[in-house]
N, C-alpha and C. Protein backbone atom coordinates (compact mmCIF):
# COMPACT_ATOMS: atom_id res chain seq x y z
N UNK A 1 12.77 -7.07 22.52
CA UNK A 1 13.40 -7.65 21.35
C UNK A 1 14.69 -8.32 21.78
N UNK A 2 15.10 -9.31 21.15
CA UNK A 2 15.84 -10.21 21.42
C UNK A 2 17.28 -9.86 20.58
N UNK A 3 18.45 -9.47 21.12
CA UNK A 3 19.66 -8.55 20.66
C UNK A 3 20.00 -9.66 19.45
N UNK A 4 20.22 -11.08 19.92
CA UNK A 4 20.59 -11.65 19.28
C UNK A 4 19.81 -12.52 17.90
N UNK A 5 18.51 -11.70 18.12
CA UNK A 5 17.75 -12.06 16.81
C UNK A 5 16.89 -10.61 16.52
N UNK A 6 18.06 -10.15 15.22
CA UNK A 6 17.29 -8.81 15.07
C UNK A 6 17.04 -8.86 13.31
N UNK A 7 16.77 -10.00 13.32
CA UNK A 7 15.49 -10.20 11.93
C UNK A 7 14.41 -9.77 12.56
N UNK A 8 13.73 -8.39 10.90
CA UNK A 8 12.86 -7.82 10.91
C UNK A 8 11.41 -8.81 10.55
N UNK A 9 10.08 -8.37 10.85
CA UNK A 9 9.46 -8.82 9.69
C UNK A 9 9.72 -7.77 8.43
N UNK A 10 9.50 -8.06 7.48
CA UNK A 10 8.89 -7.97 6.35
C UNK A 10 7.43 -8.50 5.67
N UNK A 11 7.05 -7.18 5.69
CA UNK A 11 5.49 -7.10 4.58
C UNK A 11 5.79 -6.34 3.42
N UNK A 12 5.46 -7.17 2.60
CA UNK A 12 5.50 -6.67 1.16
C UNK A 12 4.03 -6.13 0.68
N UNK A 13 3.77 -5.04 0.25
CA UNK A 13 2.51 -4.18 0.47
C UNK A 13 1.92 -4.24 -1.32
N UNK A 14 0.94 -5.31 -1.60
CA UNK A 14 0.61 -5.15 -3.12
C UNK A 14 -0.35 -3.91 -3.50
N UNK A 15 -0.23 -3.54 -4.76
CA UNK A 15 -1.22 -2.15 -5.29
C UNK A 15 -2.66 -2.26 -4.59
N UNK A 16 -3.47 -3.82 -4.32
CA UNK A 16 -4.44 -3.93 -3.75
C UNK A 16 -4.42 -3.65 -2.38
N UNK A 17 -3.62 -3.97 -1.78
CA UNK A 17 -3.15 -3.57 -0.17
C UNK A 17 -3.03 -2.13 -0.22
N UNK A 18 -2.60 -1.23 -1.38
CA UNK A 18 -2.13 -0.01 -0.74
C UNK A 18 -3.45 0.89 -1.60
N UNK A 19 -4.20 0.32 -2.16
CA UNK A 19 -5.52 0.82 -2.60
C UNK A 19 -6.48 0.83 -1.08
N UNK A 20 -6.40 -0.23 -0.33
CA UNK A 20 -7.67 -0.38 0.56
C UNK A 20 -6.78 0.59 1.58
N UNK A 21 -5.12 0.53 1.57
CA UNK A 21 -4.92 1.98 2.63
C UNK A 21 -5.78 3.18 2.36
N UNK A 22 -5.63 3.55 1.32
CA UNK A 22 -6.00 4.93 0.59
C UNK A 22 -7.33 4.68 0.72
N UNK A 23 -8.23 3.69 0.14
CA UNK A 23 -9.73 4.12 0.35
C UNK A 23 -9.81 3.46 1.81
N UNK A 24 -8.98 3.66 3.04
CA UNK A 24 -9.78 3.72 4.12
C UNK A 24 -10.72 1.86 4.37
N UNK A 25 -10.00 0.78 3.44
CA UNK A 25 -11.33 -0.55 3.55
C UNK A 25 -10.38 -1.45 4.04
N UNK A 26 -9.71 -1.26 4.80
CA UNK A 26 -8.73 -2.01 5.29
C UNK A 26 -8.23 -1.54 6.91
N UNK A 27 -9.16 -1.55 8.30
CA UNK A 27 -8.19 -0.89 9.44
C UNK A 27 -7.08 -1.58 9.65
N UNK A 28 -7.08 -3.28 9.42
CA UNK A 28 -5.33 -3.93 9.60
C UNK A 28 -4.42 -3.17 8.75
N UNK A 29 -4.48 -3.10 7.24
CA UNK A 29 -3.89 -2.33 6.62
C UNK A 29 -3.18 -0.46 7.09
N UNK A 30 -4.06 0.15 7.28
CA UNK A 30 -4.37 1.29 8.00
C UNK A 30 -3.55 1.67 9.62
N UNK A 31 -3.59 0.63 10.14
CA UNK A 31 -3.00 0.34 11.38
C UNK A 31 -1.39 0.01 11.26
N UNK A 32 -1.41 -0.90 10.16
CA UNK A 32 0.07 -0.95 9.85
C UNK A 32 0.64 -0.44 9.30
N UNK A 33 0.66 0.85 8.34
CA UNK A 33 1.09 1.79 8.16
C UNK A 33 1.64 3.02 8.99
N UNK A 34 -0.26 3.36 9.61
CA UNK A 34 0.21 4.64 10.73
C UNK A 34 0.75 4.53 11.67
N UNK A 35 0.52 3.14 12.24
CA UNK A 35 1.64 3.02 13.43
C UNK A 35 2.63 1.92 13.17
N UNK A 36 3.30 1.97 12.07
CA UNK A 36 4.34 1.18 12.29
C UNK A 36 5.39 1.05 13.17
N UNK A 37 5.29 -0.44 13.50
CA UNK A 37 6.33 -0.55 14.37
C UNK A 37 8.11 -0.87 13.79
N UNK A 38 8.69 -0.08 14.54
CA UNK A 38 10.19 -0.52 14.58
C UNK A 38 10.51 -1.78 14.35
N UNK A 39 9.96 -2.51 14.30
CA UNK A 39 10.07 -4.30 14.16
C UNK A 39 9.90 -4.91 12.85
N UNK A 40 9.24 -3.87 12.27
CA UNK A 40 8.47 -4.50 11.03
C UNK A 40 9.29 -3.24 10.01
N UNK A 41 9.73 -3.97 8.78
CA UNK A 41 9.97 -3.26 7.23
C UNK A 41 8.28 -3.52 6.42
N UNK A 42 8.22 -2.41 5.87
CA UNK A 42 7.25 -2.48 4.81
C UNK A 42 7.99 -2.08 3.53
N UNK A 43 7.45 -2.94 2.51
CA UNK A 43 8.38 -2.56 1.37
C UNK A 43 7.25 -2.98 0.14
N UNK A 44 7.65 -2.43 -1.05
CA UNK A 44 6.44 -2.15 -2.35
C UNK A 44 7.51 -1.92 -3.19
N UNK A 45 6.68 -1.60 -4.24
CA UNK A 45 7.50 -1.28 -5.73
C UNK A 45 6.89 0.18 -6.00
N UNK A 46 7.70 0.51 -6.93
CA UNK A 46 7.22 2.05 -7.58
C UNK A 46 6.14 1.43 -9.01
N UNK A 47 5.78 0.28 -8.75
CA UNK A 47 4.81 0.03 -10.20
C UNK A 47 3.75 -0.78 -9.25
N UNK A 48 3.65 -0.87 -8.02
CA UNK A 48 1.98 -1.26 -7.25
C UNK A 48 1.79 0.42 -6.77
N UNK A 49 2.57 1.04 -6.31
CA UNK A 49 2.51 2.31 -5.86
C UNK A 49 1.36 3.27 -7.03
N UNK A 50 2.21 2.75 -8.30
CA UNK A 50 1.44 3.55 -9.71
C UNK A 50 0.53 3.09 -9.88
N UNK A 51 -0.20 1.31 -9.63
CA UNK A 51 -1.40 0.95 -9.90
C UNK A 51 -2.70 1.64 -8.99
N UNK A 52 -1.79 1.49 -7.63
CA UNK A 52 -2.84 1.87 -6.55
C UNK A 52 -3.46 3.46 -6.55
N UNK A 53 -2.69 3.98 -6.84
CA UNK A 53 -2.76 5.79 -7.23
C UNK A 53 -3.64 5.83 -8.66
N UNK A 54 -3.19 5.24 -9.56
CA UNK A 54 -4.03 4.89 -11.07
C UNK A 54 -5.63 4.12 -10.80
N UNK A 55 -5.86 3.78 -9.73
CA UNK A 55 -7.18 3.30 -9.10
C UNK A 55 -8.10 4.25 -8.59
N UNK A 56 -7.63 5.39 -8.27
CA UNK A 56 -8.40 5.96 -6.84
C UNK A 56 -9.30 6.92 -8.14
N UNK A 57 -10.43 7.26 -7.49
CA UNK A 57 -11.20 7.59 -8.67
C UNK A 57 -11.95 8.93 -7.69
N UNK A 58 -12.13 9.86 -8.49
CA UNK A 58 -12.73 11.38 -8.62
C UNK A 58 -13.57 11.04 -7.12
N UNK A 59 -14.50 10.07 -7.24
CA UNK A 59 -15.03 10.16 -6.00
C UNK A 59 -15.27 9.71 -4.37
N UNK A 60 -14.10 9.24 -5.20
CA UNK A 60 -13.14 8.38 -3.52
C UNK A 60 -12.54 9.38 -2.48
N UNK A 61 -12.72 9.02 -1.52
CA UNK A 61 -12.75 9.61 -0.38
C UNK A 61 -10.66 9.45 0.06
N UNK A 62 -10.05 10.37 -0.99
CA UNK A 62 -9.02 9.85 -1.23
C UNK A 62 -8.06 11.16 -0.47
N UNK A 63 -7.26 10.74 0.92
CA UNK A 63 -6.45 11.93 1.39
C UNK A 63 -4.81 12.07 1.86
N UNK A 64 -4.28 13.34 1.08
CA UNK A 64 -3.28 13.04 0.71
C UNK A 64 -2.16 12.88 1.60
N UNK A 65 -2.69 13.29 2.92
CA UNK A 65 -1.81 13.01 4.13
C UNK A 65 -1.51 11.26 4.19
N UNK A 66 -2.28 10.46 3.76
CA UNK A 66 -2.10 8.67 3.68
C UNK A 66 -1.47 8.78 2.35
N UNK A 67 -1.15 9.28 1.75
CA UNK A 67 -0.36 8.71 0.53
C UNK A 67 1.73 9.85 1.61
N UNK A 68 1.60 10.66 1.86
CA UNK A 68 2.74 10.86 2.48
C UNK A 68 3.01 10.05 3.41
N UNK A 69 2.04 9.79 4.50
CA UNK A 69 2.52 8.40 5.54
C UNK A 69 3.09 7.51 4.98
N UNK A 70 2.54 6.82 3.44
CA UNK A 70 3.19 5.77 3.15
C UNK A 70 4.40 5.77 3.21
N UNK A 71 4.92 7.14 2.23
CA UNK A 71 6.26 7.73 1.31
C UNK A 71 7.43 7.58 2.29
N UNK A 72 6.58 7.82 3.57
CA UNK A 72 7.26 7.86 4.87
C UNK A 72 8.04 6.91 5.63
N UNK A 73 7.01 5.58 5.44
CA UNK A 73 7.33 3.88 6.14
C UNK A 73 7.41 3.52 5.40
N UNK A 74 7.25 3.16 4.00
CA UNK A 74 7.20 1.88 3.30
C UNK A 74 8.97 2.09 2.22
N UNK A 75 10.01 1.47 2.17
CA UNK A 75 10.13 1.27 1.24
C UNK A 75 10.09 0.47 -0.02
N UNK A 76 10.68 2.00 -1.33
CA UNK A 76 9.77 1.49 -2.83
C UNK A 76 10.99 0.98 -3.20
N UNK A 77 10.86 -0.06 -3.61
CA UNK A 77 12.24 -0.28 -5.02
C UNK A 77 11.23 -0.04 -6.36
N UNK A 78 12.40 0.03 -7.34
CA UNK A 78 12.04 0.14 -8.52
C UNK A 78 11.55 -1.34 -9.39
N UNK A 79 10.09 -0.85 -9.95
CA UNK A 79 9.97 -2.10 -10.67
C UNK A 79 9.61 -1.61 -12.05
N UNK A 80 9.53 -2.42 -13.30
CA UNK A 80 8.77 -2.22 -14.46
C UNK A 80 7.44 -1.87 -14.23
N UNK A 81 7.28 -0.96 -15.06
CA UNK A 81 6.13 -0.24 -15.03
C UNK A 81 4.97 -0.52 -16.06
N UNK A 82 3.54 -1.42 -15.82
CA UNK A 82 2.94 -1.87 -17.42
C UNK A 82 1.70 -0.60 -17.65
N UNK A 83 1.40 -0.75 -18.95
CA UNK A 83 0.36 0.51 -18.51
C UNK A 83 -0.98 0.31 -17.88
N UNK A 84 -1.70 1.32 -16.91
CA UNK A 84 -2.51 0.81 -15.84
C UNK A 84 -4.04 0.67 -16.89
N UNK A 85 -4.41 -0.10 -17.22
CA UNK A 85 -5.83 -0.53 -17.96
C UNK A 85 -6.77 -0.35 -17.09
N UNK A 86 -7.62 -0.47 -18.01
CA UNK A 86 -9.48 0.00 -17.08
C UNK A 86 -9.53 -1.81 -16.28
N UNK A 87 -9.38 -2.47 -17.16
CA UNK A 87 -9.89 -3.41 -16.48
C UNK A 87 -9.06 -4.03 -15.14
N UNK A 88 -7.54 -3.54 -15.63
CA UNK A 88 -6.62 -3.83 -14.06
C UNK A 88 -7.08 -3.00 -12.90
N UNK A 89 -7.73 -1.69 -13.46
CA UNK A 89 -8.29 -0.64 -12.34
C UNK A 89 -9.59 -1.33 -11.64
N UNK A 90 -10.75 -2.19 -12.72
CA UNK A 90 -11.74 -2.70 -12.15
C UNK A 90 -10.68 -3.66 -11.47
N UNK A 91 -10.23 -4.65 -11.32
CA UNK A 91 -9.51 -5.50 -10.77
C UNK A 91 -9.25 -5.32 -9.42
N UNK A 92 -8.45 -4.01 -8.95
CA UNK A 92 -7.89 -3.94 -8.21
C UNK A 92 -9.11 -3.36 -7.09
N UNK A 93 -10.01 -2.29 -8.01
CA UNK A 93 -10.97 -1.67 -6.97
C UNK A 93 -11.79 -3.22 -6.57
N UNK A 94 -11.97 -3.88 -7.58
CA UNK A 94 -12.63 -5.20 -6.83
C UNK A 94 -12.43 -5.98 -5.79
N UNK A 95 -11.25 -6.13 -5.51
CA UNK A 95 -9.95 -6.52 -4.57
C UNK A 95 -10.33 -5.60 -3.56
N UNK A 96 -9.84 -4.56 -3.72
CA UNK A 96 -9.74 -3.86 -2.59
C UNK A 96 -11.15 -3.53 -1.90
N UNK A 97 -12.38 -3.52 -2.44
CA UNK A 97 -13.80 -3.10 -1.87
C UNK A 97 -14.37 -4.04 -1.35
N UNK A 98 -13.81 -5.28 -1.67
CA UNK A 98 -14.85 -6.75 -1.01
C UNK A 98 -14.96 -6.30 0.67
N UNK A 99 -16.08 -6.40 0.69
CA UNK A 99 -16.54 -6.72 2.33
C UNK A 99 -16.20 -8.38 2.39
């Protein structure tokens, strides 16, 4: 790393991004979480955080050690919170399951 250029990246992580962490349909996603590098900020809101968690459904292969990794690397700022609908939930699982 270069002393005199210590701009980070930044990834901004949407509820669909942090849905395909959690169901496992994403290894780029997955990869950049568990091994984040020192180089890189990850950052989200506390209202994609609530969509992506408001998605995961009874029979999703859903484990809670990847929702602490996140808690871990990513920071949340605070955003408005809307309420999570069935059809934003189909939305997002749609998003997030495409092969």
């Amino acid at each position: 790393m270069n002393p005199k250029n210590n701009t980070k990246q930044i990834y901004f992580l949407t509820p669909e991004a942090i849905l395909k962490y959690f169901l496992g349909a994403s290894d780029d996603i997955d990869t950049l979480i568990m091994c984040k590098s020192s180089e890189v900020t990850l950052k989200t809101t506390d209202a994609n955080l609530y969509e992506a968690l408001g998605s995961v459904m009874p029979y999703d292969n859903f484990m809670n050690n990847k929702l602490v990794k996140l808690l871990e690397v990513v920071d949340i700022e605070h955003a408005e919170k809307k309420i999570l609908t069935h059809e934003r939930v189909d939305e997002l699982r749609a998003v997030a399951l495409k092969k």
